[in-house]
Protein backbone atom coordinates (compact mmCIF):
# COMPACT_ATOMS: atom_id res chain seq x y z
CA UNK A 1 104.12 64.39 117.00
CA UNK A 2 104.91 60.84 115.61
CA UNK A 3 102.51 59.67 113.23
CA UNK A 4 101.21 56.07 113.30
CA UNK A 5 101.37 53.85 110.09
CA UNK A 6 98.32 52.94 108.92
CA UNK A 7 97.02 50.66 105.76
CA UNK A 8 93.90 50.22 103.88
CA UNK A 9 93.34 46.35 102.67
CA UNK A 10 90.61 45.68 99.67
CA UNK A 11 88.98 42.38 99.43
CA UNK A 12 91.45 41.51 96.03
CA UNK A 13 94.00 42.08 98.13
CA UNK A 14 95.37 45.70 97.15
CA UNK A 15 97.12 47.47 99.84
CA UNK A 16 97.71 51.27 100.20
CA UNK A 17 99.99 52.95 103.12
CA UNK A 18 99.45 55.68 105.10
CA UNK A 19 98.80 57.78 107.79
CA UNK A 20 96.67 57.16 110.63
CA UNK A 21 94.19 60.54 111.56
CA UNK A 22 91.22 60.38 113.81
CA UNK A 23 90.45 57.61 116.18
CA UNK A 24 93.38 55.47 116.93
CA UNK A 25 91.69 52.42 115.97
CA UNK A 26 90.85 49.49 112.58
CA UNK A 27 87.11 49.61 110.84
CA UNK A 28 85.93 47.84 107.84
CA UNK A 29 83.47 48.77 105.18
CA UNK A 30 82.21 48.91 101.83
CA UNK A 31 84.70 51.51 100.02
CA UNK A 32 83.21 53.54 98.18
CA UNK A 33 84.73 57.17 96.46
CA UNK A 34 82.79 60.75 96.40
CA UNK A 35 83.49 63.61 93.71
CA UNK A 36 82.39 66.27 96.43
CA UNK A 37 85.06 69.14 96.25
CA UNK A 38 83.65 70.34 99.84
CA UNK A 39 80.97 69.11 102.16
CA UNK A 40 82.99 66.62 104.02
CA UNK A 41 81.00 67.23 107.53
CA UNK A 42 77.82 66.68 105.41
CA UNK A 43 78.69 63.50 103.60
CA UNK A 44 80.13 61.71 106.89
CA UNK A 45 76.77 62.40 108.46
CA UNK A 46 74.58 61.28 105.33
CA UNK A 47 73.15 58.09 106.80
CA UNK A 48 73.18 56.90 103.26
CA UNK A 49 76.92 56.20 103.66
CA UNK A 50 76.09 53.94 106.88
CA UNK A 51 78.34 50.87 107.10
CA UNK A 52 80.91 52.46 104.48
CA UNK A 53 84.54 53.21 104.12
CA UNK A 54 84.40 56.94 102.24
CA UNK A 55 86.95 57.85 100.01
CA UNK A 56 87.47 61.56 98.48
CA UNK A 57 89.21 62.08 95.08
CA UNK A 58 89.47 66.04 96.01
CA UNK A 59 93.45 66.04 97.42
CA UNK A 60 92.66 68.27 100.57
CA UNK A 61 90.43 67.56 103.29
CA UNK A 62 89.95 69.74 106.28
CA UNK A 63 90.80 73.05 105.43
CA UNK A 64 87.94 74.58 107.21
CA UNK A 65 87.56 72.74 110.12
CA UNK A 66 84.27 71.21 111.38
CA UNK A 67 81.33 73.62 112.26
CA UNK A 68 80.49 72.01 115.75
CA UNK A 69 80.93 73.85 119.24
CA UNK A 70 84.18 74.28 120.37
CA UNK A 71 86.07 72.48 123.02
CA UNK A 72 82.90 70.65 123.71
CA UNK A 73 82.60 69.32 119.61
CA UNK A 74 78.91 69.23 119.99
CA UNK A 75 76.52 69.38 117.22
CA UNK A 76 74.75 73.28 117.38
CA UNK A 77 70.97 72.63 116.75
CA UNK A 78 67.90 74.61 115.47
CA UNK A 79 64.43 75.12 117.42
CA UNK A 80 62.93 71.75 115.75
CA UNK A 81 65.94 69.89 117.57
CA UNK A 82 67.29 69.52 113.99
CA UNK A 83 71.31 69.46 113.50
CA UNK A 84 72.47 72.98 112.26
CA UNK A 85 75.16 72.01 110.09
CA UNK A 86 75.29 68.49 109.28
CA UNK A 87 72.92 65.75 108.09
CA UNK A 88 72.44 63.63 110.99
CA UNK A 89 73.64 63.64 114.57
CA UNK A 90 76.50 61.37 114.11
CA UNK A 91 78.67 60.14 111.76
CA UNK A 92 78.09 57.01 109.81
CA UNK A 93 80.49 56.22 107.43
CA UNK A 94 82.75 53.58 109.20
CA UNK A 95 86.27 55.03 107.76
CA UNK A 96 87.62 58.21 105.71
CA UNK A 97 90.26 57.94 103.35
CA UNK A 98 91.87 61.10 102.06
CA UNK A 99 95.33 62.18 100.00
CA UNK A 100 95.59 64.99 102.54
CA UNK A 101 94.59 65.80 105.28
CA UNK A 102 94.75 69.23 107.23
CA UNK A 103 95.57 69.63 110.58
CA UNK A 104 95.42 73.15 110.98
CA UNK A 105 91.86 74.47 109.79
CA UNK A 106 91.35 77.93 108.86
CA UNK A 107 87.64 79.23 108.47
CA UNK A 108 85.37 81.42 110.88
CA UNK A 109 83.09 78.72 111.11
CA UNK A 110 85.31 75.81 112.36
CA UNK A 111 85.35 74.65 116.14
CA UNK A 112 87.76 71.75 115.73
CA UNK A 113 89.52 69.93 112.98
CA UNK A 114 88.70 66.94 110.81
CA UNK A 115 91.01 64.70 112.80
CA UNK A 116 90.00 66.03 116.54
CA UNK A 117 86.26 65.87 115.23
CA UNK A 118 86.58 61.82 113.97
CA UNK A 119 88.59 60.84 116.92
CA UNK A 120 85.61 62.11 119.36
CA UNK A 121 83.11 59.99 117.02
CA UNK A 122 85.69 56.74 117.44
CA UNK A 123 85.91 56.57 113.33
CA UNK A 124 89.16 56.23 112.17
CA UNK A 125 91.04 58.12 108.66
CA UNK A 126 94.08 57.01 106.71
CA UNK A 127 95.93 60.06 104.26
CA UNK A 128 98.77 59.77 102.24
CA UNK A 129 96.30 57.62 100.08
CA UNK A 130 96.74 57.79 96.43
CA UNK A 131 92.76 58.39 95.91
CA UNK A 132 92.49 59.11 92.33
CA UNK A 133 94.22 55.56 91.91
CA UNK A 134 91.87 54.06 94.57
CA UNK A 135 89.53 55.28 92.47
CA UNK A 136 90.27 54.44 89.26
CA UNK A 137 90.32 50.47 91.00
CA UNK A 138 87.05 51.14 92.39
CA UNK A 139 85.62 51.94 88.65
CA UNK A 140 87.30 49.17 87.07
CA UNK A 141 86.58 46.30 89.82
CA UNK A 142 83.54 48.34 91.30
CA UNK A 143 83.06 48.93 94.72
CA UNK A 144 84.69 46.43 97.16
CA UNK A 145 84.33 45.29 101.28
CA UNK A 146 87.85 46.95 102.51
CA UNK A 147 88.95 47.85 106.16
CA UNK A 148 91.10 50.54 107.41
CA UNK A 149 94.01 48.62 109.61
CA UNK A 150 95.75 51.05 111.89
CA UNK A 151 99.03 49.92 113.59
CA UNK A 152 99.04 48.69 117.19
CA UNK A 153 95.22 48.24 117.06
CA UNK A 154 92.87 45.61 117.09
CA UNK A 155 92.59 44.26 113.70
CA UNK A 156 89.46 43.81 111.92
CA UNK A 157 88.27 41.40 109.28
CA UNK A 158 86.61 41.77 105.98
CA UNK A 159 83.49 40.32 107.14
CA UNK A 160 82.66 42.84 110.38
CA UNK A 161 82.23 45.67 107.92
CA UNK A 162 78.97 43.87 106.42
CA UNK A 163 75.80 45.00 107.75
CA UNK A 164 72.83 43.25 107.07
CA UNK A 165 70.04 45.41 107.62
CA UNK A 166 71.57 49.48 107.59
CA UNK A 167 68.15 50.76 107.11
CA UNK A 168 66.78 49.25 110.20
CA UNK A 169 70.00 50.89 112.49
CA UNK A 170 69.61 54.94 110.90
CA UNK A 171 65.95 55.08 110.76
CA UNK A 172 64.08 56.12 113.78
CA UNK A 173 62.24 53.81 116.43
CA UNK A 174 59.32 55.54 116.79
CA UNK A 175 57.29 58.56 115.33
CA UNK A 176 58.47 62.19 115.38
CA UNK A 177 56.68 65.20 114.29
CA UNK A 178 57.57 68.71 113.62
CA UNK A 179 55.61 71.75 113.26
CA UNK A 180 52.77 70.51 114.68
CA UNK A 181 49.36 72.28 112.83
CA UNK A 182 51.58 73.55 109.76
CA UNK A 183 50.37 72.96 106.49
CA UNK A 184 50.48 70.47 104.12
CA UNK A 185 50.52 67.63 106.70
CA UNK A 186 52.98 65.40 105.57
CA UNK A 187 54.16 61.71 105.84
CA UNK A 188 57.69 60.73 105.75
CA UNK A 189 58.84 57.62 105.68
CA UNK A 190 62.38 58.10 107.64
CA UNK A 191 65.16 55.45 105.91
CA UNK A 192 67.82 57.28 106.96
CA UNK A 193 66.75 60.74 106.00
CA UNK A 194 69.48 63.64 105.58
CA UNK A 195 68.34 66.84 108.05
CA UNK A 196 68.53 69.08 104.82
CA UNK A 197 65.28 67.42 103.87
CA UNK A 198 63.53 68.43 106.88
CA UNK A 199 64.50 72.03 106.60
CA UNK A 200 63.67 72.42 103.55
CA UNK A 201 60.28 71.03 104.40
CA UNK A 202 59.57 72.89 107.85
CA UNK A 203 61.13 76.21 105.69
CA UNK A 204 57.16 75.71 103.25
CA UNK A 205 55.56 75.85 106.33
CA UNK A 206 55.04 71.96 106.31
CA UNK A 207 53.69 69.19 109.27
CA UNK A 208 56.32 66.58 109.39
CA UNK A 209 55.58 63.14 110.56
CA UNK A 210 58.82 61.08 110.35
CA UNK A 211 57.76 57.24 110.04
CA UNK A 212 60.26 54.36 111.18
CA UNK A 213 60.48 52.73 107.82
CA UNK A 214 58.76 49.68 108.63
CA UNK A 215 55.74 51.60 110.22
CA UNK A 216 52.22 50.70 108.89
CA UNK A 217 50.78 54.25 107.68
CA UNK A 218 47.60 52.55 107.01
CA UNK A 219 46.96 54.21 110.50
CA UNK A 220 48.38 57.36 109.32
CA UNK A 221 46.23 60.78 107.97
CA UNK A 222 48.44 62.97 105.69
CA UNK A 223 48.44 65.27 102.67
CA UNK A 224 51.32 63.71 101.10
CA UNK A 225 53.95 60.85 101.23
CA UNK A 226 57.31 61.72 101.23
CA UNK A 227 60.01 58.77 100.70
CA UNK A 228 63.45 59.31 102.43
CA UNK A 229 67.08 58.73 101.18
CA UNK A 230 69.25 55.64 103.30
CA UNK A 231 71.38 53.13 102.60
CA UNK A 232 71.57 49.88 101.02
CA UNK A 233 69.57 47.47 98.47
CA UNK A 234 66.01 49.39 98.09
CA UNK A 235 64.91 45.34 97.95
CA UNK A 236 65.50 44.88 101.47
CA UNK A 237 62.50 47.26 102.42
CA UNK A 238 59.60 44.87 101.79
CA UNK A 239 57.59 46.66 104.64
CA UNK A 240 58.01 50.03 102.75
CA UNK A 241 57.66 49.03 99.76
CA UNK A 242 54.08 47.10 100.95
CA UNK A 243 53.55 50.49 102.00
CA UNK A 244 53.94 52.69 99.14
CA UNK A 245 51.59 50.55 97.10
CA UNK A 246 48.71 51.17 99.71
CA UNK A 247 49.72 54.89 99.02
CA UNK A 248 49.09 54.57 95.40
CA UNK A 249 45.92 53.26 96.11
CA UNK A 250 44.65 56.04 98.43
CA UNK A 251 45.72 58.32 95.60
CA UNK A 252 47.38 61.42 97.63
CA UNK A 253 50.30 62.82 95.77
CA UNK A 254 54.11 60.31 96.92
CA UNK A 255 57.72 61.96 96.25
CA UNK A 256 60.43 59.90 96.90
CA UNK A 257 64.52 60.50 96.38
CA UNK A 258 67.40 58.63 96.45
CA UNK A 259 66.60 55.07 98.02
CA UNK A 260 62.98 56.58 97.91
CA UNK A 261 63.34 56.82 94.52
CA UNK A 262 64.53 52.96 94.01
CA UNK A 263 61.12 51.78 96.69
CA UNK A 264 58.72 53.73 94.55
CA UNK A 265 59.83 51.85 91.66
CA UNK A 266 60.23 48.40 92.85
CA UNK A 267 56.52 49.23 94.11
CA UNK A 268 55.57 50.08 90.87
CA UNK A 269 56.51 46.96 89.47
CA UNK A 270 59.78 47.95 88.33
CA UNK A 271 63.34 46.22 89.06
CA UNK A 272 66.39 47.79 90.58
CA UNK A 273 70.09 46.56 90.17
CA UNK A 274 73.15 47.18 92.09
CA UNK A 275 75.59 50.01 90.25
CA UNK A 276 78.95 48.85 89.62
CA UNK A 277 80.42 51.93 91.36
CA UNK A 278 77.66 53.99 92.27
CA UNK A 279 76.97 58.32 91.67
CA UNK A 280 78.54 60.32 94.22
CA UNK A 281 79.04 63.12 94.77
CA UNK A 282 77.77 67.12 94.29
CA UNK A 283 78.72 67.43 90.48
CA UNK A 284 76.49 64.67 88.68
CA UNK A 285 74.63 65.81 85.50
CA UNK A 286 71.03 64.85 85.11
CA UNK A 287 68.73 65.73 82.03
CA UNK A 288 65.14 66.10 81.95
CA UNK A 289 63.21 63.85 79.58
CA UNK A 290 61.82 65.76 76.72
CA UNK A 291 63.11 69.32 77.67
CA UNK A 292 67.22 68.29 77.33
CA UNK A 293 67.61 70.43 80.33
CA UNK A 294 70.73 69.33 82.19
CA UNK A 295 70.81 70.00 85.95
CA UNK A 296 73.95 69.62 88.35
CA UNK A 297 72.82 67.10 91.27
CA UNK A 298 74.03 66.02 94.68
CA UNK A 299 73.87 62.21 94.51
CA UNK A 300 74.82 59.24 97.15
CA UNK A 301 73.48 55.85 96.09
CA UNK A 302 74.81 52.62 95.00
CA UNK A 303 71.62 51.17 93.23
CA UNK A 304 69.36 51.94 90.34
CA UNK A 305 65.82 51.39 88.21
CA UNK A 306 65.96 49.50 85.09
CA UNK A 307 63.91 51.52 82.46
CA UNK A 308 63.24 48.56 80.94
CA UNK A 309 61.08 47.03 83.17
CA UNK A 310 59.08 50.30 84.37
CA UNK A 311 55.30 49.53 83.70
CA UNK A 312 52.70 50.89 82.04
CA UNK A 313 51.15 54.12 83.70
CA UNK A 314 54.89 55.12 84.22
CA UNK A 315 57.94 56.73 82.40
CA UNK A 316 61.65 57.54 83.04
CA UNK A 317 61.37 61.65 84.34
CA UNK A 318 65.41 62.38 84.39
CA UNK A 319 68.59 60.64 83.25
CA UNK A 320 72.16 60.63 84.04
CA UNK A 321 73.82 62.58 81.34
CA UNK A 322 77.43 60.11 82.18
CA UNK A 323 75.84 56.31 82.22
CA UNK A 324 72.01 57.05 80.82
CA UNK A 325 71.08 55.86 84.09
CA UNK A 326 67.38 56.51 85.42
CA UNK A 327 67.56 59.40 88.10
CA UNK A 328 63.75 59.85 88.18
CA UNK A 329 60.48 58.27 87.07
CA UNK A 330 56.60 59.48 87.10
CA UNK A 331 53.08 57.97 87.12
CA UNK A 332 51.01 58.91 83.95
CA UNK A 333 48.18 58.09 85.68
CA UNK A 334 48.47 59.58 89.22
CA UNK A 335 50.74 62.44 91.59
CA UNK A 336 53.29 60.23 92.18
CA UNK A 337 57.15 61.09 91.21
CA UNK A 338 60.74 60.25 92.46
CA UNK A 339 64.42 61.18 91.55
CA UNK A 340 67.65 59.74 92.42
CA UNK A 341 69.27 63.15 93.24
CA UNK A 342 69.01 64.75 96.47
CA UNK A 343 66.70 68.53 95.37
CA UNK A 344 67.39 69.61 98.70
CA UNK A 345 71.40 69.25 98.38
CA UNK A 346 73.61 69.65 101.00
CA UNK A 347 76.31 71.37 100.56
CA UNK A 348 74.33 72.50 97.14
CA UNK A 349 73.41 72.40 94.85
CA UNK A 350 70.20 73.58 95.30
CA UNK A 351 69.02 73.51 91.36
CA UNK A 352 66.44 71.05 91.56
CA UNK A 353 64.85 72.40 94.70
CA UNK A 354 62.40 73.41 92.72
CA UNK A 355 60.58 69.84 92.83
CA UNK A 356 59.82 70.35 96.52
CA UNK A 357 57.49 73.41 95.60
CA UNK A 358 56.24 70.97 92.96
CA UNK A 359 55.44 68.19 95.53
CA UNK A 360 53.81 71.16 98.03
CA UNK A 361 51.68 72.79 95.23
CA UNK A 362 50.81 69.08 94.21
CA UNK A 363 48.89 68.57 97.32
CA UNK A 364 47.37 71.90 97.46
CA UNK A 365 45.76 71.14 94.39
């Protein structure tokens, strides 16, 4: 089969060739690189990644297939209605640029490959990349608007890959609930939240009510407040944050991750900055404040806390053991706690799940 040339553009004008896999057609994003070794079919459906080019530095993609239903490529769901194997029910990252790419998967588990599996989901790939070189650009310039031009397609400017509001387009319209008269009841504020979250919820037993993110839970009885993971600048969620500092006042215990993590504090009183490159990735080291344990995190987020300006009543929980980064923060005063890393990590790993029981046994008590 003749393979169609293909070339991915960065806003300073940096070109790389290559190889067109996927959907025969030109996207543009935010590019942005992941550390992952495995868990492609997870990352591409992490709604965090919405409106972004992905990039892995790991040389061989799509050894072992997709996990989805074959011939039809659906996505094989649980009782809840909740995606079996991947993190939402679509893909969101705009573009995937790999080294390599593998045609001819080889695992028990796969029902179509990589490329068949993108080109049903209209998202386009480009391989022959030189990633780790992509990435060293990325670190040095930080992350940059890109596209992914594929030739004899439509071309695509710069400018179509921005998206103004991604939270509003991956969180849900309207309220969901699962495991109706489990217990704890809680609230969860859906930004874009990854289906690993869920399980790991509904697997304590646990009442889910998912919340659009701009829904008023003033109207809303629950046990606990759990704040989501999505995309984008934490800042542009003034409804949620309004609404996490009505939760503080009603006192019942708040956990938040990822962009969660960045809403809690900016409803603290806290500021949050953009990350010149941004953690991703399965492999990030995080150590607990005044214990110097180090745990191995999944993380996928382009924005952080400043310690600096965290008030009083509150104190940096976990940092990155690369940058000193925050990746967590804690009330003093009050049940309330977030990380940056995902505890319910998917693919793994699954150190930090711990926390979940923590956030469970906190409303218990």
């Amino acid at each position: 089969m003749k393979r169609r040339e293909a070339t991915l553009l960065l806003e300073d004008g940096t070109e790389y060739s290559g190889w067109s896999f996927g959907a025969a057609c030109s996207a543009a994003g935010e590019v942005v690189f992941t550390t992952g070794m495995t868990g492609y079919p997870q990352s591409l459906t992490d709604p965090s990644f919405k409106g972004q080019i992905l990039a892995s530095t790991y040389p061989l993609i799509g050894n072992y297939g997709v996990p989805v239903q074959e011939k039809t490529l659906h996505n094989a769901i649980d009782k809840y209605g909740i995606p079996l194997h991947f993190e939402s029910d679509r893909i969101h990252v705009t573009g995937f640029v790999v080294s390599e790419v593998c045609e001819n998967p080889s695992h028990f588990a796969s029902g179509a490959s990589l490329s068949a599996w993108l080109q049903k989901n209209n998202v386009p790939g480009i391989s022959g990349i030189d990633t780790r070189a992509l990435t060293a650009r990325l670190r040095e310039h930080g992350v940059m608007r890109g596209a992914i031009l594929v030739k004899g397609t439509k071309s695509v400017t710069l400018d179509q890959g921005i998206i103004k509001e991604p939270v509003a387009e991956v969180s849900p319209q309207k309220l969901r609930t699962y495991n109706s008269g489990g217990k704890p009841h809680i609230a969860l504020i859906d930004c874009g939240a990854k289906s690993n979250i869920l399980r790991c919820l509904l697997a304590r037993n646990a009442s889910i009510t998912c919340l659009p993110w701009n829904y008023d839970i003033r109207t809303v009885e629950y046990d606990g407040l759990f704040l989501s993971n999505g995309p984008g600048d934490p800042k542009s969620c003034g409804k949620t944050i309004a609404s996490v500092r009505y939760a503080f006042d009603r006192g019942k215990p708040v956990f938040g991750i990822c962009l969660g993590h960045q809403i809690m504090a900016l409803a603290a009183g806290a500021d949050t900055y953009k990350l010149l490159y941004g953690h991703r990735g399965q492999n990030q080291p995080c150590i607990e404040v005044g214990t110097k344990k180090c745990y191995i995190t999944s993380q996928n987020h382009g924005y952080a806390v400043r310690a600096e300006t965290l008030p009083s009543g509150w104190e940096p929980w976990f940092v990155n053991a690369n940058d000193g980064t925050i990746e967590g923060i804690r009330s003093t005063e009050g049940a309330f706690s977030a990380v940056q890393f995902h505890p319910e990590g998917c693919p793994g790993p699954r150190d930090t799940e711990f926390l979940i029981d923590r956030f469970i046994k906190s409303m218990e008590q």
